[in-house]
C-alpha atoms as a PDB file:
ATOM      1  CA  UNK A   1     -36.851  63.130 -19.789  1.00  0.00           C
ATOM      2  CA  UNK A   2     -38.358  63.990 -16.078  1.00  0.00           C
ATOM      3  CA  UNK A   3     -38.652  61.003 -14.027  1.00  0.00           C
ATOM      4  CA  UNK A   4     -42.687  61.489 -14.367  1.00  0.00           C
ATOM      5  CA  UNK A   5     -42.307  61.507 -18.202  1.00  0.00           C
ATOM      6  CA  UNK A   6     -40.629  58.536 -17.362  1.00  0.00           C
ATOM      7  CA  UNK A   7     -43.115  56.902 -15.406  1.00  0.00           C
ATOM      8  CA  UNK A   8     -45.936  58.375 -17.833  1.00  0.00           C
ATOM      9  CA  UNK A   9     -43.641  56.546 -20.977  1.00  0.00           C
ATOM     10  CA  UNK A  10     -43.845  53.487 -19.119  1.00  0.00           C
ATOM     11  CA  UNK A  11     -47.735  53.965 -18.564  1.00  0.00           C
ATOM     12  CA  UNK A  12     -48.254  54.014 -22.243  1.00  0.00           C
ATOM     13  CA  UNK A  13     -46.089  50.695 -22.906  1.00  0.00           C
ATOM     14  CA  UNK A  14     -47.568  48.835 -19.846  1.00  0.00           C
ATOM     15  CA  UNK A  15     -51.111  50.144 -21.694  1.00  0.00           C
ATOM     16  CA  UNK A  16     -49.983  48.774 -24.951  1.00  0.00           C
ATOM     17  CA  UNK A  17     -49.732  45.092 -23.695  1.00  0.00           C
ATOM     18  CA  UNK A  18     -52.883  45.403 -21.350  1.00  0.00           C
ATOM     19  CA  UNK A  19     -55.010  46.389 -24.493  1.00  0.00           C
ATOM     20  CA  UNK A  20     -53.544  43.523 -26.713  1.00  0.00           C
ATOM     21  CA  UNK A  21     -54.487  41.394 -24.124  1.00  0.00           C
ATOM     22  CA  UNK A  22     -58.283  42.910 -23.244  1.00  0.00           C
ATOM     23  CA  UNK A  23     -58.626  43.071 -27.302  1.00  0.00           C
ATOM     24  CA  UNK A  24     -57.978  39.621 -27.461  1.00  0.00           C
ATOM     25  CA  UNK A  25     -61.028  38.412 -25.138  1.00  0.00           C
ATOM     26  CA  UNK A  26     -63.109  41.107 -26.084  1.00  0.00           C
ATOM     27  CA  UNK A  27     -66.382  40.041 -27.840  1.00  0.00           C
ATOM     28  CA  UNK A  28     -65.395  36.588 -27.181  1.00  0.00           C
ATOM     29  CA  UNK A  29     -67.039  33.984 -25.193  1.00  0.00           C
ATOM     30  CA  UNK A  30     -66.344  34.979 -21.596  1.00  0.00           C
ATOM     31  CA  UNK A  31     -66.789  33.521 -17.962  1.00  0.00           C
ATOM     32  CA  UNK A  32     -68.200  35.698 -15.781  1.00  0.00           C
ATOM     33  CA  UNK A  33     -67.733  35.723 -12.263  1.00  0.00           C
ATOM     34  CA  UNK A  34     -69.200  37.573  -9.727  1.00  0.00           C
ATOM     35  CA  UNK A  35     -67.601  39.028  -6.117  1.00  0.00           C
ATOM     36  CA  UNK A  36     -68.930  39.436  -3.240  1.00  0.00           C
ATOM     37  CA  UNK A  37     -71.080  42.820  -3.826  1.00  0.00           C
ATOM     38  CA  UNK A  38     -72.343  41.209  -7.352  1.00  0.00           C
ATOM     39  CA  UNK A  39     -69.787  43.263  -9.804  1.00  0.00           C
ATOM     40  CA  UNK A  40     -68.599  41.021 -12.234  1.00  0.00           C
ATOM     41  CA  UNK A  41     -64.976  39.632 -12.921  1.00  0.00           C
ATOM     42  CA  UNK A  42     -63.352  37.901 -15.768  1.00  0.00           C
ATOM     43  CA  UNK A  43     -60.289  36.170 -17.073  1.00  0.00           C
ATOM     44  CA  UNK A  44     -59.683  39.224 -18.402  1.00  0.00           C
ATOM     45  CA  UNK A  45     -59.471  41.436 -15.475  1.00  0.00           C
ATOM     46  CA  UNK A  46     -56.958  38.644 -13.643  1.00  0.00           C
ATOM     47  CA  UNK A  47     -54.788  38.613 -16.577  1.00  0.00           C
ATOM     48  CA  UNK A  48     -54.358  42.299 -17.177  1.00  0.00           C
ATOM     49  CA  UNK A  49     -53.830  43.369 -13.429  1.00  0.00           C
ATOM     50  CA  UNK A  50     -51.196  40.349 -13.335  1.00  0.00           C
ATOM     51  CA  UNK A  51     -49.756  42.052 -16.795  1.00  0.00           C
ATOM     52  CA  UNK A  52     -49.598  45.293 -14.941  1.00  0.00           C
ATOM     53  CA  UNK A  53     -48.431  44.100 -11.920  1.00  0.00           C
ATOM     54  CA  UNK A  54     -45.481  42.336 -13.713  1.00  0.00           C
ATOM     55  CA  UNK A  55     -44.596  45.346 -15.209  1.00  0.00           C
ATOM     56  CA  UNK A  56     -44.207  47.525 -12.629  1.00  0.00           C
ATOM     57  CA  UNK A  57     -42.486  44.573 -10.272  1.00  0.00           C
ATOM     58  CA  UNK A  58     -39.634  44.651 -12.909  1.00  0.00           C
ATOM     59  CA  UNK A  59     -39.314  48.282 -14.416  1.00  0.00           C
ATOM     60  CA  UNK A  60     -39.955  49.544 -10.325  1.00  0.00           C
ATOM     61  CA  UNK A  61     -39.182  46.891  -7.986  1.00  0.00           C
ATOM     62  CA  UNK A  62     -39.184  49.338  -5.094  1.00  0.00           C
ATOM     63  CA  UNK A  63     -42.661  51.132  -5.795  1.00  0.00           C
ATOM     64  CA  UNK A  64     -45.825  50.071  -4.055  1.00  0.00           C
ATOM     65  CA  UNK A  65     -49.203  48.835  -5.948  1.00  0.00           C
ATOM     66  CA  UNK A  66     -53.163  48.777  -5.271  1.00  0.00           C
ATOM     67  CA  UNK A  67     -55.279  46.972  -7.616  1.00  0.00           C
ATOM     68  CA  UNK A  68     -58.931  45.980  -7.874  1.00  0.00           C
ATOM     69  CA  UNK A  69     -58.244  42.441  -8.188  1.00  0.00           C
ATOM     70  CA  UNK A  70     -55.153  41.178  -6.207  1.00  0.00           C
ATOM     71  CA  UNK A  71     -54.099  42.302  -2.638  1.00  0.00           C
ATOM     72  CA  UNK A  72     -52.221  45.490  -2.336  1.00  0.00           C
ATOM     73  CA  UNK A  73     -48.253  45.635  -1.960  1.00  0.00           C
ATOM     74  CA  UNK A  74     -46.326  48.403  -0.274  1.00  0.00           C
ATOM     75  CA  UNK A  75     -48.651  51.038   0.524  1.00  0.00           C
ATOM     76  CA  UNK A  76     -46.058  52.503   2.352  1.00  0.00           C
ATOM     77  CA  UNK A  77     -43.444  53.325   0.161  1.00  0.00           C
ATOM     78  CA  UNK A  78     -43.078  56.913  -1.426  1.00  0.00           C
ATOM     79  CA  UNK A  79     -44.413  55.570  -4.590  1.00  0.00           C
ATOM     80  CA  UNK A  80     -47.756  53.678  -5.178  1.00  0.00           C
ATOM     81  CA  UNK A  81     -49.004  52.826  -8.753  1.00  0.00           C
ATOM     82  CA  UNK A  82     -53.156  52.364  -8.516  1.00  0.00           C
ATOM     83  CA  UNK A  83     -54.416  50.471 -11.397  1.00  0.00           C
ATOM     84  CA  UNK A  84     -57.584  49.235 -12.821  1.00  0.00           C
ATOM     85  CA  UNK A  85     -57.291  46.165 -15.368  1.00  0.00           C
ATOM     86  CA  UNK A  86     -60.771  47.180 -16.454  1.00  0.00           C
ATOM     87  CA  UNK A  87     -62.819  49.554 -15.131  1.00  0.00           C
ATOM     88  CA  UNK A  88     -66.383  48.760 -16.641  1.00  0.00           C
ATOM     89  CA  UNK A  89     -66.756  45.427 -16.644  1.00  0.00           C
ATOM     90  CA  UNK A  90     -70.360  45.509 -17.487  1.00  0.00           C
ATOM     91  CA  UNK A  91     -69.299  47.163 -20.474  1.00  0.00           C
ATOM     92  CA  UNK A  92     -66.755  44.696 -21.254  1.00  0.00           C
ATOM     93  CA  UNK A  93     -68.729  41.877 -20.773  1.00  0.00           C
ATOM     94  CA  UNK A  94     -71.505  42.747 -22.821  1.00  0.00           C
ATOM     95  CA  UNK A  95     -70.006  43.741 -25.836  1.00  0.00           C
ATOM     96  CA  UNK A  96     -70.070  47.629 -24.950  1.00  0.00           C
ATOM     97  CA  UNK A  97     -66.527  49.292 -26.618  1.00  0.00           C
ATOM     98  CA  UNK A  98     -66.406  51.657 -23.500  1.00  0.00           C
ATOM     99  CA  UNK A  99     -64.698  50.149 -21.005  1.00  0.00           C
ATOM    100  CA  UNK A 100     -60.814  51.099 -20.308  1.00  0.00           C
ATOM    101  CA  UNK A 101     -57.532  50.715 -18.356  1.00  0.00           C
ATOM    102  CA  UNK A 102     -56.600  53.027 -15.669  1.00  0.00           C
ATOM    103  CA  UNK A 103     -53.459  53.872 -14.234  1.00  0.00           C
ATOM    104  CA  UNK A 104     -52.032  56.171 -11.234  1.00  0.00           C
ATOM    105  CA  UNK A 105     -48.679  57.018  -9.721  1.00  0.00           C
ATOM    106  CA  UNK A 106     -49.017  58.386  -6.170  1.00  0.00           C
ATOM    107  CA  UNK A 107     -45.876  60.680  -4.323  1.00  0.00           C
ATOM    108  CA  UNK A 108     -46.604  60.397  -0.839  1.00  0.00           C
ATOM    109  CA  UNK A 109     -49.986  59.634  -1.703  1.00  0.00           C
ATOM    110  CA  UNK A 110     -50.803  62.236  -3.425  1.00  0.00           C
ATOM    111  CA  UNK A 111     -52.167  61.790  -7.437  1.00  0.00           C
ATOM    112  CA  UNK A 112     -48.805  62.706  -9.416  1.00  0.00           C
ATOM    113  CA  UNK A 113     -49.213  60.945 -13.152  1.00  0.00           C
ATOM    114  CA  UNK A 114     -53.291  59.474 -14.810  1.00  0.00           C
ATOM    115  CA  UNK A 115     -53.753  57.798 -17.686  1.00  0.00           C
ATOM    116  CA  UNK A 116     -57.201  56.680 -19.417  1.00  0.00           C
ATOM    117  CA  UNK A 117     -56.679  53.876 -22.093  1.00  0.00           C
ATOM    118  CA  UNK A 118     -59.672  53.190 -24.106  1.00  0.00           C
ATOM    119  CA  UNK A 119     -58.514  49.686 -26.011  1.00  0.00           C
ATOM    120  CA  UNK A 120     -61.527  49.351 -28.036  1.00  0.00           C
ATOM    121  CA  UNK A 121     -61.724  52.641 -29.327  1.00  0.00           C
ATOM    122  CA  UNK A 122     -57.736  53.603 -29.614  1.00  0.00           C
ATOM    123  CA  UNK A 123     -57.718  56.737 -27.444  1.00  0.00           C
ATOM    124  CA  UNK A 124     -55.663  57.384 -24.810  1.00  0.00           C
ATOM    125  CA  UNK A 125     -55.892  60.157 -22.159  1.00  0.00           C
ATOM    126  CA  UNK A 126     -52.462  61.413 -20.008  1.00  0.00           C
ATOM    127  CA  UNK A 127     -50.931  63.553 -17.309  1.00  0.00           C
ATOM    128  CA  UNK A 128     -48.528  64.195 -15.131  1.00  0.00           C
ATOM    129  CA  UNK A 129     -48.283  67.152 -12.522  1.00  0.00           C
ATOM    130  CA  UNK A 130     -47.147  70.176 -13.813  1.00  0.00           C
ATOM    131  CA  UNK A 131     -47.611  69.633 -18.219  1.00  0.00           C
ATOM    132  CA  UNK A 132     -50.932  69.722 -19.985  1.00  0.00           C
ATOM    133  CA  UNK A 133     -53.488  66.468 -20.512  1.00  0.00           C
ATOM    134  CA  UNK A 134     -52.730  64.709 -23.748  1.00  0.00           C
ATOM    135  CA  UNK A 135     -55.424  63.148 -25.654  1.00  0.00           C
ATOM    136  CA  UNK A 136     -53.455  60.278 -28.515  1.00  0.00           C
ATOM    137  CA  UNK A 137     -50.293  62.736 -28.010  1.00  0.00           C
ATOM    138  CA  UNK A 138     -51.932  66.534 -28.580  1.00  0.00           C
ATOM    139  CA  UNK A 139     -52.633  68.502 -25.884  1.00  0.00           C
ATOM    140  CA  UNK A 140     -56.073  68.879 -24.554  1.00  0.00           C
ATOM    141  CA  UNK A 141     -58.695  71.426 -22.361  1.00  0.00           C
ATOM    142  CA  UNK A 142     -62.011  71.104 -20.746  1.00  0.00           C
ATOM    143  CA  UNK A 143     -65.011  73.288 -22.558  1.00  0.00           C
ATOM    144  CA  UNK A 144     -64.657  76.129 -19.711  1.00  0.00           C
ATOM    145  CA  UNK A 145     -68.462  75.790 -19.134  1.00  0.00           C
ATOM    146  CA  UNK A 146     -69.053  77.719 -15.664  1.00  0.00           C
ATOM    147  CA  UNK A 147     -72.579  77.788 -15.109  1.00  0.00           C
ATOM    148  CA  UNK A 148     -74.629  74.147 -14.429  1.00  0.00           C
ATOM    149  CA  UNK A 149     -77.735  75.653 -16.616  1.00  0.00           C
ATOM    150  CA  UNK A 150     -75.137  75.344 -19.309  1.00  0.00           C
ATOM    151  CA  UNK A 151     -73.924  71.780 -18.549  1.00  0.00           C
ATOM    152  CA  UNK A 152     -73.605  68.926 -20.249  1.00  0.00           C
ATOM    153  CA  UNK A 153     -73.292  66.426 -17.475  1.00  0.00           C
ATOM    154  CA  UNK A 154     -72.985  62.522 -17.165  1.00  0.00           C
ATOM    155  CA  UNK A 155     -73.317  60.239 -13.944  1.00  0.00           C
ATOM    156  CA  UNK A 156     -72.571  56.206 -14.786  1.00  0.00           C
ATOM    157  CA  UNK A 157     -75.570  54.751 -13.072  1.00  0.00           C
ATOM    158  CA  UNK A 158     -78.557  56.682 -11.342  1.00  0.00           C
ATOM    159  CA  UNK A 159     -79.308  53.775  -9.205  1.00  0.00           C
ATOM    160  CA  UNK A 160     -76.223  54.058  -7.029  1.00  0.00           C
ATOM    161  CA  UNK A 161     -77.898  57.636  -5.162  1.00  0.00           C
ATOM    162  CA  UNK A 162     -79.895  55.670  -2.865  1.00  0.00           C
ATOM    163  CA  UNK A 163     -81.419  56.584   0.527  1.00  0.00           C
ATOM    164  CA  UNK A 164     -81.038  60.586   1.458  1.00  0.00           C
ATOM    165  CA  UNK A 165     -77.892  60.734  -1.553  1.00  0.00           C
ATOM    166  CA  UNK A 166     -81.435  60.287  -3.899  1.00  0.00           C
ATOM    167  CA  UNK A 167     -81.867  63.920  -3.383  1.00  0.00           C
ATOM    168  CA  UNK A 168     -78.243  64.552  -5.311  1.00  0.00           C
ATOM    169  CA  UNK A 169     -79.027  63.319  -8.032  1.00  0.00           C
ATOM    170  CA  UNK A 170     -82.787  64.576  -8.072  1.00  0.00           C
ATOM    171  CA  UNK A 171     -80.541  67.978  -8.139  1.00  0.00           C
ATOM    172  CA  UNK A 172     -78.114  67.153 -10.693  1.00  0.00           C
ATOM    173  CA  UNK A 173     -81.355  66.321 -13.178  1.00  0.00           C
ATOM    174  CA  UNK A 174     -82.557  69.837 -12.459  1.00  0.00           C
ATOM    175  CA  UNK A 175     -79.849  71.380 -12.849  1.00  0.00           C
ATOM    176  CA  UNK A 176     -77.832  70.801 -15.957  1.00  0.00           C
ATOM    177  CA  UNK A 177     -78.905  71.241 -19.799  1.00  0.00           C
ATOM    178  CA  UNK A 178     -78.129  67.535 -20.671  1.00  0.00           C
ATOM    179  CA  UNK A 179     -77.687  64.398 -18.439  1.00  0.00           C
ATOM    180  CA  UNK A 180     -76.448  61.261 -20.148  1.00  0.00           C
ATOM    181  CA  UNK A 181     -75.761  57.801 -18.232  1.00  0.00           C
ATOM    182  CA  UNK A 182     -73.067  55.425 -18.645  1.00  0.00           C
ATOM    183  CA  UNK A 183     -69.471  55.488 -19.398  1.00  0.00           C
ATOM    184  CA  UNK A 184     -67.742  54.713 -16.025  1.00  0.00           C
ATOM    185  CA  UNK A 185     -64.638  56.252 -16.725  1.00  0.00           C
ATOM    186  CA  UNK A 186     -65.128  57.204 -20.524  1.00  0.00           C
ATOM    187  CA  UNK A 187     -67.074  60.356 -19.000  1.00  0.00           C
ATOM    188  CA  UNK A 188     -63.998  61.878 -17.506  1.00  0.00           C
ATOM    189  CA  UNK A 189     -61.914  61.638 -20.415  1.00  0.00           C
ATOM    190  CA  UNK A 190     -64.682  63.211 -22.323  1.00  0.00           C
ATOM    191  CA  UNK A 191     -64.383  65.974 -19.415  1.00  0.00           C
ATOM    192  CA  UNK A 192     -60.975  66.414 -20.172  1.00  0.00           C
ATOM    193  CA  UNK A 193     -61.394  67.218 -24.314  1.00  0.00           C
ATOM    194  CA  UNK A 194     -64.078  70.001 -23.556  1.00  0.00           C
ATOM    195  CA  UNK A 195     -67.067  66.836 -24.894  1.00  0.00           C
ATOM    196  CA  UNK A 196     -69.340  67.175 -21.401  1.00  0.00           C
ATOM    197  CA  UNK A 197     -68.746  69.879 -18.262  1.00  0.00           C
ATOM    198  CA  UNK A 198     -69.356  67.504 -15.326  1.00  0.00           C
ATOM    199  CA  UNK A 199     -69.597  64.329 -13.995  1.00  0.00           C
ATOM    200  CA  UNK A 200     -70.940  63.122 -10.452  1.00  0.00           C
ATOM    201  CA  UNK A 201     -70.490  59.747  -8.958  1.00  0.00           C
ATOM    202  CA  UNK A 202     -71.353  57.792  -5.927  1.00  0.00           C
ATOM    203  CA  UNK A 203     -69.106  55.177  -4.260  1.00  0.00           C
ATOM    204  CA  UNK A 204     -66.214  54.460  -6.145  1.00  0.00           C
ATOM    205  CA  UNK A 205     -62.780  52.863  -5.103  1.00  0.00           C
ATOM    206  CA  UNK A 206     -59.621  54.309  -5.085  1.00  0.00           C
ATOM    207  CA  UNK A 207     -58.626  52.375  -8.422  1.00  0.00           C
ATOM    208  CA  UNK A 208     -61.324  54.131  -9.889  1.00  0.00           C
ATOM    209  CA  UNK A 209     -60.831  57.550  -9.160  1.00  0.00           C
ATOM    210  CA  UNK A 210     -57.231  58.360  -8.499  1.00  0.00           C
ATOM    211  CA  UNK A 211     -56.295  57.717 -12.058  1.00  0.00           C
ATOM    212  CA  UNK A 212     -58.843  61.002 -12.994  1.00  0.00           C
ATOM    213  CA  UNK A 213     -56.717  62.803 -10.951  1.00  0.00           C
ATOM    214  CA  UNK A 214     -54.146  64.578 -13.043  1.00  0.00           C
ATOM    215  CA  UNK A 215     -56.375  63.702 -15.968  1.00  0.00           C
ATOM    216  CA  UNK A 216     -58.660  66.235 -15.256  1.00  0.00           C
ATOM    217  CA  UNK A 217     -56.679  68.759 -13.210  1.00  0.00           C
ATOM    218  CA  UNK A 218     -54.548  68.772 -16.310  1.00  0.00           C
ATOM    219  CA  UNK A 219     -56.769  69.782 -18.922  1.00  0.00           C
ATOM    220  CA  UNK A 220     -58.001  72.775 -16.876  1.00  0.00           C
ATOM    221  CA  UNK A 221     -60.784  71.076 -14.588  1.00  0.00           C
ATOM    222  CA  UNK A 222     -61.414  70.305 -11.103  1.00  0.00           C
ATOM    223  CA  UNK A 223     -62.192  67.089  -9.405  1.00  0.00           C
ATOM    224  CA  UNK A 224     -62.807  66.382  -5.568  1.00  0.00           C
ATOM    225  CA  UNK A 225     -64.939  64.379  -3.051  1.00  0.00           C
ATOM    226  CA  UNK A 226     -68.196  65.547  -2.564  1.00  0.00           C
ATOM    227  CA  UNK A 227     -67.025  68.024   0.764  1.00  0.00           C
ATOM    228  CA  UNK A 228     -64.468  69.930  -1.944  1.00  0.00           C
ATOM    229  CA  UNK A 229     -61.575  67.882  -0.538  1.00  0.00           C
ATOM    230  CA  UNK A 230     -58.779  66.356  -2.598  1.00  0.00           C
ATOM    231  CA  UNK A 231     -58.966  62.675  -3.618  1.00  0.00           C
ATOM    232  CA  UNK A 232     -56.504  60.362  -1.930  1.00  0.00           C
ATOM    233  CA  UNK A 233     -56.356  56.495  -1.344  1.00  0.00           C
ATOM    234  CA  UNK A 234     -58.982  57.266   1.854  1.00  0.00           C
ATOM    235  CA  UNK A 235     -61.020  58.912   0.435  1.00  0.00           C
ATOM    236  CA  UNK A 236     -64.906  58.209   0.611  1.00  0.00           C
ATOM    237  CA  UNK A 237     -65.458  57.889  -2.973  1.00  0.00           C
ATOM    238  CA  UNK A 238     -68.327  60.197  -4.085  1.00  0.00           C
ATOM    239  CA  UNK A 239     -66.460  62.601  -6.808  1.00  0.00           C
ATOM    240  CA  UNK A 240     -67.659  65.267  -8.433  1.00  0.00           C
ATOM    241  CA  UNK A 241     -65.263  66.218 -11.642  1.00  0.00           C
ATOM    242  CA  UNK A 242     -65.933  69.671 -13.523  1.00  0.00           C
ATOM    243  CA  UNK A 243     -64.718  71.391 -16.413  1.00  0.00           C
ATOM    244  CA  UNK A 244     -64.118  75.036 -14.193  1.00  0.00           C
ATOM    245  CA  UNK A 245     -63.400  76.029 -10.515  1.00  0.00           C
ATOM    246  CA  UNK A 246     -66.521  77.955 -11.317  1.00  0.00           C
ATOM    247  CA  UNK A 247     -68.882  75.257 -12.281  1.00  0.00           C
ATOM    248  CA  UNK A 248     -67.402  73.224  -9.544  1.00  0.00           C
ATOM    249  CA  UNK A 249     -67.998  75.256  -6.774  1.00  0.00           C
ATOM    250  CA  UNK A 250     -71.416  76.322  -8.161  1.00  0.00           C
ATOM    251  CA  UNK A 251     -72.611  72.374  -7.966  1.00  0.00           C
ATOM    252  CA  UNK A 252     -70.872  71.459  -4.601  1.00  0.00           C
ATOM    253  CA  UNK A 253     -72.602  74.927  -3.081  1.00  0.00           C
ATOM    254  CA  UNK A 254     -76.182  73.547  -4.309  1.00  0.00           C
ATOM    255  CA  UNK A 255     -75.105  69.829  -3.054  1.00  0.00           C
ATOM    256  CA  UNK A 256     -73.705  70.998   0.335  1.00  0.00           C
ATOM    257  CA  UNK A 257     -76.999  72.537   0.881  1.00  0.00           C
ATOM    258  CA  UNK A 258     -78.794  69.822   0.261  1.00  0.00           C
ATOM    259  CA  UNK A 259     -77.008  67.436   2.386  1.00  0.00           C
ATOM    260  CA  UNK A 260     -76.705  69.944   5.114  1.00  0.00           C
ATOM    261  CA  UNK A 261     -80.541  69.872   5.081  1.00  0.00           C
ATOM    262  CA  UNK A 262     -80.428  66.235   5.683  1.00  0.00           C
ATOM    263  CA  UNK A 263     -78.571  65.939   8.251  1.00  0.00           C
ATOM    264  CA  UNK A 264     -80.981  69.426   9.841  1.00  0.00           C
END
């Protein structure tokens, strides 16, 4: 086995215990916290990073981590794992069966192995550089949808496009088939099995994107920041994710000119 399918084995066995333990608080009666920009936090989310975390301290003692809920370790070594214990909390918390672990391994920063674990639901989404997206184990490919007319498309929450970014989503209603909200990072593992053609989000954090990464790339799709660039640890956070280079270019052309007649 490559040393990604490696990794990517050890993804799927570090998932295995994370979901046993999310499972086991799931539905039940929960404390919520909340941090300092008001997203909530749970026992849950503590105990699952500090599963993860534990993992990857003993299996890769030398590899580097960045989490949403402890403080980062190593972000200078050749290899960084990115993980979120639950991304879509507000799911979680109120009963909702799509919320999911996320996991990354970075080379030199740059997105090299993704995985999307769904606990509730028992589906699991994989890649590593170079080999096909796996959805439970089979191979997997995005619809091929190229024009936005066409498009299926989800965003998680309309109310993060605030101030002149209003205007970008004001476009995206106009111009896809079918917009749906929710789904934090259900929607891009939809993406990757062909379900929905696009997804646009505003101001997420590294542990939420970088995961998609190889996700998406490997099922045939594209997925960027908002200028077209590729998504590293830096990066701003406003992804758009599409099932083509076609479809992709086709939205970030209408967006760019939008936002270059903002700043006109």
């Amino acid at each position: 086995m490559t040393e990604l399918g490696d990794a990517l084995r050890f993804a799927g066995e570090t998932a295995d215990g994370a979901g046993r333990i999310a499972l086991k608080h799931f539905r039940g009666k929960l404390s919520v916290e909340h941090k300092g920009d008001d997203s909530p936090v749970t026992i849950a989310d503590r105990a699952i990073e500090a599963f993860m975390r534990e993992q990857i301290a003993l299996r890769f003692p030398d590899h580097g981590i960045l989490g949403e809920e402890e403080a980062p370790v190593h972000l200078d070594r050749d290899r960084v794992w990115v993980v979120d214990p639950i991304d879509g909390t507000k799911s979680f918390v109120t009963g909702h069966p799509l919320f999911g672990g996320l996991m990354a391994l970075l080379e030199e920063g740059v997105p090299r192995l993704g995985q999307i674990d769904m606990p509730a639901l028992g589906e699991r989404w994989s890649g590593i550089a170079g080999e096909a997206t796996t959805f439970n184990g089979a191979a997997c490919t995005t619809s091929g949808c190229t024009d936005p007319a066409r498009a299926y498309a989800y965003t998680t929450d309309p109310t993060h496009f605030t101030g002149l970014d209003r205007r970008v989503f004001e476009l995206l209603c106009r111009s896809v088939r079918l917009l749906r909200f929710g789904g934090d990072c259900y929607n891009y593992a939809l993406l990757a099995s062909g379900h929905c053609d696009l997804v646009i989000e505003k101001g997420l954090e590294p542990y939420d994107f970088l995961p998609l990464v190889q996700v998406i790339r490997g099922a045939g799709g594209v997925i960027t920041d908002w200028e077209g660039k590729d998504l590293r640890v830096g990066s701003k956070g406003d992804v758009i994710a599409a099932a083509t280079p076609e479809l992709h270019k086709a939205m970030l052309d209408r967006m760019n000119d939008i936002r270059a007649g903002q700043a006109a």
